[in-house]
Protein backbone atom coordinates (compact mmCIF):
# COMPACT_ATOMS: atom_id res chain seq x y z
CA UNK A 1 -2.11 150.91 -59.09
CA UNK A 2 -4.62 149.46 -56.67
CA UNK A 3 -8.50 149.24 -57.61
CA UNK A 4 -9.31 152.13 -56.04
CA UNK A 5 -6.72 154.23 -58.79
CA UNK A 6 -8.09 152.57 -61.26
CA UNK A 7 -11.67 153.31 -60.60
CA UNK A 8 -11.18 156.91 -60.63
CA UNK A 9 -8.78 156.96 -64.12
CA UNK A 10 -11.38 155.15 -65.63
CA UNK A 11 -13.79 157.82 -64.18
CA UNK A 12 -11.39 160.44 -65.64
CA UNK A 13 -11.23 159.01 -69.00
CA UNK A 14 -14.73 158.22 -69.63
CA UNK A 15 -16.25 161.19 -67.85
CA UNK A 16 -20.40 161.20 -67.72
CA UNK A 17 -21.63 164.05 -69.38
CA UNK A 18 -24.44 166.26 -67.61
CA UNK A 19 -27.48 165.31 -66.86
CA UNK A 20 -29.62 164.45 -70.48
CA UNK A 21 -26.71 164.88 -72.40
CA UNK A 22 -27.03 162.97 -75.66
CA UNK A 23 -23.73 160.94 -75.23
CA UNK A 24 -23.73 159.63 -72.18
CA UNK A 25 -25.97 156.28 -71.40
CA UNK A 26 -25.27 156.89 -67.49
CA UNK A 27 -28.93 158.58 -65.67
CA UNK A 28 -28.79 161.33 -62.92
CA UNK A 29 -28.60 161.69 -60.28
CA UNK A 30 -24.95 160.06 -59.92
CA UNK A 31 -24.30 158.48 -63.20
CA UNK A 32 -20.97 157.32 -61.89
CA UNK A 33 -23.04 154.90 -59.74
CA UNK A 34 -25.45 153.72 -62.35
CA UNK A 35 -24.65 150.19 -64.31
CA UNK A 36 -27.51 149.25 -65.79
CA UNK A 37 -26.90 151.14 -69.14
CA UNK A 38 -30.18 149.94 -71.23
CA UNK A 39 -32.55 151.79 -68.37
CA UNK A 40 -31.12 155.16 -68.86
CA UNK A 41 -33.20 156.17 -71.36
CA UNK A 42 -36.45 155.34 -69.62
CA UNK A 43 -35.21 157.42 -66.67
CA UNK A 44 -34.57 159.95 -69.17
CA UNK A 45 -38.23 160.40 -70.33
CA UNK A 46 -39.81 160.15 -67.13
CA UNK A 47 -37.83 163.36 -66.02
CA UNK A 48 -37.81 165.34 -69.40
CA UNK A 49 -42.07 165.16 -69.21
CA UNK A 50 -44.43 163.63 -71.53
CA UNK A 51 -44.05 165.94 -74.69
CA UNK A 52 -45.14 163.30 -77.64
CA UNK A 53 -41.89 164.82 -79.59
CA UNK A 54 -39.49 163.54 -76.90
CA UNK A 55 -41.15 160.67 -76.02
CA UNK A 56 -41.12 159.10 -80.02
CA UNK A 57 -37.36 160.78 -80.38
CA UNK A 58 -36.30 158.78 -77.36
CA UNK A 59 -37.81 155.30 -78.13
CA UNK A 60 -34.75 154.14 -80.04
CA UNK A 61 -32.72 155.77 -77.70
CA UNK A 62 -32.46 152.48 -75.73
CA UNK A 63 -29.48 151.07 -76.96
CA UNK A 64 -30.28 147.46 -76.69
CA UNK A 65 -33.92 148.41 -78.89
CA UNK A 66 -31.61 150.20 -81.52
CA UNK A 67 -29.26 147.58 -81.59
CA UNK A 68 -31.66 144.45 -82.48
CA UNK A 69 -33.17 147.17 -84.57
CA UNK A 70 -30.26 148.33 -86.21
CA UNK A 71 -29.38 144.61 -86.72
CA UNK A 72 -32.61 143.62 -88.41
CA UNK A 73 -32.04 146.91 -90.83
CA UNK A 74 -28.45 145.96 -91.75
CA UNK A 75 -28.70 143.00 -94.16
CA UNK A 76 -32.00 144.95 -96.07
CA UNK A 77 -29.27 147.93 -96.66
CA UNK A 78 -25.89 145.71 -97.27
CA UNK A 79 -27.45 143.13 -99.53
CA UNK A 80 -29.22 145.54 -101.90
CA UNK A 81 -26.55 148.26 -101.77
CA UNK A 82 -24.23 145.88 -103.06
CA UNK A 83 -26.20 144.63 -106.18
CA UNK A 84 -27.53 147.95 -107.09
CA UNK A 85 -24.28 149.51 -106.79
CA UNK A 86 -22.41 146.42 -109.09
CA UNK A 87 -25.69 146.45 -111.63
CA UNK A 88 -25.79 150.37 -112.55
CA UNK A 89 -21.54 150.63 -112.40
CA UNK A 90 -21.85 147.89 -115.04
CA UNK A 91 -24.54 148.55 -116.77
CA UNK A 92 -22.84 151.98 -116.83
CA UNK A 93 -19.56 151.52 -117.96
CA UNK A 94 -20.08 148.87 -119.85
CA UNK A 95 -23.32 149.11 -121.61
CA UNK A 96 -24.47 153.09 -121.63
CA UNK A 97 -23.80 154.72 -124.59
CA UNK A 98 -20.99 157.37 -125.24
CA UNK A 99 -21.93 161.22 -124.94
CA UNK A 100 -22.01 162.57 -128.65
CA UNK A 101 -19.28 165.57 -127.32
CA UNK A 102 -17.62 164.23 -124.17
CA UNK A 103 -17.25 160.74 -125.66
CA UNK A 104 -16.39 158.07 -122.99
CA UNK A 105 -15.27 160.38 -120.63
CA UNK A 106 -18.63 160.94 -119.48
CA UNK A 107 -18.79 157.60 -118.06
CA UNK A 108 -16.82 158.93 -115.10
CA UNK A 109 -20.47 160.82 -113.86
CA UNK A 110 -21.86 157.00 -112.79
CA UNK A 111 -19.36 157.54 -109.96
CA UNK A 112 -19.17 161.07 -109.57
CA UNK A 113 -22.39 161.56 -109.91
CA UNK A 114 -23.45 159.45 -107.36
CA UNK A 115 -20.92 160.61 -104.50
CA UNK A 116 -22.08 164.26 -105.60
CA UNK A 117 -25.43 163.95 -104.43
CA UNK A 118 -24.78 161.71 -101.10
CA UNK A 119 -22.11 164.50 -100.08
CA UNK A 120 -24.97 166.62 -99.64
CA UNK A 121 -27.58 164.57 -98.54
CA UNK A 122 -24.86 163.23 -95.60
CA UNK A 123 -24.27 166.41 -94.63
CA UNK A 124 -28.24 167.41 -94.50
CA UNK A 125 -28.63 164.22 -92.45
CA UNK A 126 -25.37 165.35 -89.71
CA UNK A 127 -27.07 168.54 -89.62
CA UNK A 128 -30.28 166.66 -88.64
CA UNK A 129 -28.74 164.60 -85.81
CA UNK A 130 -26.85 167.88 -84.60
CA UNK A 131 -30.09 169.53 -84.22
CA UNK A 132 -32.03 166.52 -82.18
CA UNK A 133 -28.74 166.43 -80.33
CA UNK A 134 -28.89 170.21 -79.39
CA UNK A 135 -33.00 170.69 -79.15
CA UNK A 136 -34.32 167.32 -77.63
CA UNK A 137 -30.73 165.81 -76.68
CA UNK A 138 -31.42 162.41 -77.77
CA UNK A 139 -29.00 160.31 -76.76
CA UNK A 140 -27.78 158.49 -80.31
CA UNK A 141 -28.01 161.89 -82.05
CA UNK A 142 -24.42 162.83 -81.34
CA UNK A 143 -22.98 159.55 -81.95
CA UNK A 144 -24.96 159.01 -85.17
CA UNK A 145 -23.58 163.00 -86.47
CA UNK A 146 -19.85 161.76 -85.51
CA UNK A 147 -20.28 158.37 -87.73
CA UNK A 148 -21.71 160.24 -90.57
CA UNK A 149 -18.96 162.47 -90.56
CA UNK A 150 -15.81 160.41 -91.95
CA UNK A 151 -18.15 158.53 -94.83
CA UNK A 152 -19.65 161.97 -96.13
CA UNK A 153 -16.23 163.64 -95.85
CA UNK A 154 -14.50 159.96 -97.86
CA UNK A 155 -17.95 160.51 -100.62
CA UNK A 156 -17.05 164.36 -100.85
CA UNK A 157 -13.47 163.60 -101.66
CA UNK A 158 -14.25 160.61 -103.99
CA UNK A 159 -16.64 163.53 -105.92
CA UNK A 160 -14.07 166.18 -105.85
CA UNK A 161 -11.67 163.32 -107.75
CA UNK A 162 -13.55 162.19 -109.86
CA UNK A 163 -14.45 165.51 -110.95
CA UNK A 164 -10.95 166.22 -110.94
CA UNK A 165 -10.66 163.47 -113.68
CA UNK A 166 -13.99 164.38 -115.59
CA UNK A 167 -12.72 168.00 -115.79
CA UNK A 168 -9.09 167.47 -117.40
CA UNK A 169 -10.21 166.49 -120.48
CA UNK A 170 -13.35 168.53 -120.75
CA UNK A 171 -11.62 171.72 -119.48
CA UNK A 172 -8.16 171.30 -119.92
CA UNK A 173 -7.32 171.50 -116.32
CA UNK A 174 -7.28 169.38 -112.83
CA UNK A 175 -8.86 172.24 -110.95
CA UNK A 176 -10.45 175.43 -111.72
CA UNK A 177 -12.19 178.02 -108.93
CA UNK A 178 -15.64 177.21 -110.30
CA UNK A 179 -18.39 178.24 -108.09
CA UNK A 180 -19.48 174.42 -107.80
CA UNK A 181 -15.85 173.09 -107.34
CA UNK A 182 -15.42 175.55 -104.75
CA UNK A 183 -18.43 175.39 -102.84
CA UNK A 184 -18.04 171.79 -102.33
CA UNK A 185 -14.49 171.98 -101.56
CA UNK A 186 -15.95 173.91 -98.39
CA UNK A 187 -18.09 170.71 -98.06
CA UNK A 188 -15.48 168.79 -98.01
CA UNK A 189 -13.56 171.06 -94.93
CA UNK A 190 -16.93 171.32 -93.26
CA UNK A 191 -16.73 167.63 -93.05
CA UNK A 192 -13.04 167.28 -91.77
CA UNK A 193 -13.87 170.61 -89.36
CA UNK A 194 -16.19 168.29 -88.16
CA UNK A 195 -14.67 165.70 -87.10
CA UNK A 196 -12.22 167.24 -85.91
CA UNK A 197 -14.07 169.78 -83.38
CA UNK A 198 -15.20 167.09 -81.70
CA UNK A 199 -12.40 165.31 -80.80
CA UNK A 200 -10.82 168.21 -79.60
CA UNK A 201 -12.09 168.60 -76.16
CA UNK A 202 -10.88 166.73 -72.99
CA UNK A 203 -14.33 166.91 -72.45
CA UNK A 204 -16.84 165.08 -74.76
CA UNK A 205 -19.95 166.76 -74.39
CA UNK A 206 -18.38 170.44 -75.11
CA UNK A 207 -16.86 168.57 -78.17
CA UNK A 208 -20.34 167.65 -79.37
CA UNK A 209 -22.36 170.60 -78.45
CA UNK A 210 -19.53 172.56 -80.65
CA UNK A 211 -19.78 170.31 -83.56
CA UNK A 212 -23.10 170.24 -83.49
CA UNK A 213 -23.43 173.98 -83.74
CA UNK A 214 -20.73 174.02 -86.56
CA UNK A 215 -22.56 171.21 -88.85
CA UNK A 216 -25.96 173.47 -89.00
CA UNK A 217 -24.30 176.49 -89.58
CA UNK A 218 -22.34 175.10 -92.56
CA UNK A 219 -26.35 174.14 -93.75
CA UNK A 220 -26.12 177.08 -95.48
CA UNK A 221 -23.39 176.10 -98.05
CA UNK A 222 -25.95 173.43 -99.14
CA UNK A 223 -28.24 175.41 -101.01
CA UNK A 224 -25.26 177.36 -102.33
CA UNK A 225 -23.86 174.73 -103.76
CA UNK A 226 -27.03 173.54 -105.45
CA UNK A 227 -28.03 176.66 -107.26
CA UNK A 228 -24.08 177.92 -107.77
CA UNK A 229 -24.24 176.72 -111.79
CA UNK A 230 -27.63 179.11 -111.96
CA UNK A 231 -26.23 182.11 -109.15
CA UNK A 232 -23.18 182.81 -111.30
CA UNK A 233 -21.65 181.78 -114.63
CA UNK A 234 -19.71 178.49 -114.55
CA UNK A 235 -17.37 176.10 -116.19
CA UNK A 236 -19.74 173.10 -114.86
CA UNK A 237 -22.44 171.93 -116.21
CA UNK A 238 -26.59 172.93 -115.53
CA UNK A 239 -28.53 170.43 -113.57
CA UNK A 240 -29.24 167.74 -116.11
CA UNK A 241 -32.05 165.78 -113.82
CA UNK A 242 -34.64 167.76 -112.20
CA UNK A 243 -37.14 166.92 -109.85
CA UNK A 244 -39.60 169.48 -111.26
CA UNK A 245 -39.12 169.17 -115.55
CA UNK A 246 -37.61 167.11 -118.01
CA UNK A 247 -34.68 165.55 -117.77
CA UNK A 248 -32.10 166.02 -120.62
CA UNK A 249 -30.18 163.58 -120.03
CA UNK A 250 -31.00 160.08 -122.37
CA UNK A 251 -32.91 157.17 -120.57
CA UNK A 252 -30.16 155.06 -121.94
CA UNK A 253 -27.68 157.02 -119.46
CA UNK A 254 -30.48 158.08 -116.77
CA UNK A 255 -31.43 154.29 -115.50
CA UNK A 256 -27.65 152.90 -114.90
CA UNK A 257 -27.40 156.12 -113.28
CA UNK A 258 -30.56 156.38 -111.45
CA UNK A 259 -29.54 152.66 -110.29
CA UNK A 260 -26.24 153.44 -109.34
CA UNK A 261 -27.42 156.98 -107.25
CA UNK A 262 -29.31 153.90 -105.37
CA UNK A 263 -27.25 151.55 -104.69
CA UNK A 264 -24.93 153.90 -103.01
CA UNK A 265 -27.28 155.53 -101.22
CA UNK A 266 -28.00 152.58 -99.45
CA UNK A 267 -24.62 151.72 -99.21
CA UNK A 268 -23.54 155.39 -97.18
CA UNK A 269 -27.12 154.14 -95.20
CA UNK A 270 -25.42 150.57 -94.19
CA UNK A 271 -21.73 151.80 -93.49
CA UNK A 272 -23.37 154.74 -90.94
CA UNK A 273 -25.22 152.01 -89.44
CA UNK A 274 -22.88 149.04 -89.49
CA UNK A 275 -20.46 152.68 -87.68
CA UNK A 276 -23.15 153.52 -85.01
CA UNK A 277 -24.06 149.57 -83.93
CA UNK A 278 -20.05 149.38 -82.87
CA UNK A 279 -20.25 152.80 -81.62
CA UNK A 280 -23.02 151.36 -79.48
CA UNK A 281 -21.41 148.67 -78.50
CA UNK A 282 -18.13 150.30 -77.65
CA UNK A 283 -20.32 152.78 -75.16
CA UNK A 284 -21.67 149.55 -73.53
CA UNK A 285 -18.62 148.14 -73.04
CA UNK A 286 -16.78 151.29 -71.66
CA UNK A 287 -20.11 151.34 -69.29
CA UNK A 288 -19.45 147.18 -68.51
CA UNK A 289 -15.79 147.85 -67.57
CA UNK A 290 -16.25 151.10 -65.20
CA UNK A 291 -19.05 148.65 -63.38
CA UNK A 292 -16.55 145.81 -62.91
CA UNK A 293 -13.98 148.26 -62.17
CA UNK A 294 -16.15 149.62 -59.01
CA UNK A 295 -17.17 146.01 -58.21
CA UNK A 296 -13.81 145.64 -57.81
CA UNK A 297 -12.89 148.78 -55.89
């Protein structure tokens, strides 16, 4: 295949999107004759006008600014993740008293628990980068909805396990059509439809734009499956911790757990952006290659 051939498969393969599209680094007019991938964005503002919304959307849209930011972010998210996720598992399951009905088996919630609440709030934040994708096209949102995607959908299934677990003994069975079981079992597919609506266009942008549009209309099974255990009767269990009144849950069991809800939290924070910074760095290099492969053309 001479250089010519290979120019135009590479072309092929990693085909610019349209002009402003969110995934694509490459500026108009002829992004297939652009290399220098860290200006794009600035061309990008100067022909989308000076709204103030755009212009503080698109000032980590530079890909070498979010990449020494993104690195300077990392350790702050990795190191502490870590240690609050080992203190309030430990201090947990080793230390937290028994529940006077469910016994030990209620040490399972410091895990389940934990993924419960981060399988929502992952899929609130994909629905937020599918909407800056879709209304001001920023050109990470895309990329950051398609890294959140596999770690909410691996925290959904770790819930929907160890629920699984936490249920057999308390209810006598691995799975039961509860309103809450169910409604985040459509999380979970939500997640995977995801994922998998995107890769399923030859051509990328179409991919996005669709999964974009499918992550905020699943928003609505959010609130659903926050108020199921008060909308209908239910095998699980009321909210325990409110934001609003007491909790009823013992401050003997509500630190390790409040500890724990943090540490992973910052731990889904520091996998999504340890995902995007080699996402980042992939698109680069895709961008480095096509320009050598025209050099040498």
């Amino acid at each position: 295949m001479d250089a010519g051939a290979r120019v135009d498969a590479l072309r092929r393969r990693f085909k610019p999107a349209r002009r402003g599209h969110s995934l694509c680094f490459n500026p108009p007019p002829r992004p297939d004759t652009v290399t220098d991938v860290d200006a794009i964005p600035a061309l990008a503002a100067q022909q989308t006008g000076p709204r103030p919304v755009r212009r503080t959307l698109h000032r980590f849209a530079n890909p070498g600014r979010f990449l020494r930011l993104a690195a300077r972010v990392q350790p702050w998210l990795t190191g502490p993740a870590l240690l609050l996720t080992l203190l309030g598992l430990g201090w947990g399951l080793l230390f937290s008293p028994a529940d006077y009905q469910q016994g030990d088996a209620v040490r399972i919630m410091y895990v389940h628990v934990p993924c419960a609440w981060l399988s929502t709030a992952g899929y609130a934040g994909l629905a937020a980068a599918s909407l800056a994708a879709l209304v001001w096209r920023h050109p990470l949102a895309d990329m950051a909805a398609a890294e959140i995607g596999p770690v909410g959908a691996l925290v959904t299934a770790l819930c929907l396990a160890t629920g699984s677990l936490w249920g057999k003994p308390m209810w006598g069975a691995w799975w039961v059509w509860d309103a809450r079981l169910t409604s985040e079992l459509v999380l979970f597919f939500l997640y995977c439809g995801h994922m998998m609506l995107i890769r399923a266009f030859d051509d990328a942008e179409r991919g996005a734009r669709a999964g974009a549009i499918l992550a905020l209309v699943g928003v609505v099974n959010l609130p659903i499956i926050h108020y199921s255990v008060q909308w209908w009767s239910t095998l699980h269990q009321g909210n325990s911790i409110g934001l609003t009144g007491s909790s009823t849950m013992s401050g003997s069991m509500l630190w390790p757990l409040a500890v724990a809800a943090l540490g992973t939290t910052l731990g889904f924070a520091a996998i999504v952006v340890a995902r995007l910074r080699a996402a980042v760095m992939e698109r680069r290099l895709r961008g480095l290659l096509m320009a050598h492969a025209e050099s040498v053309a």
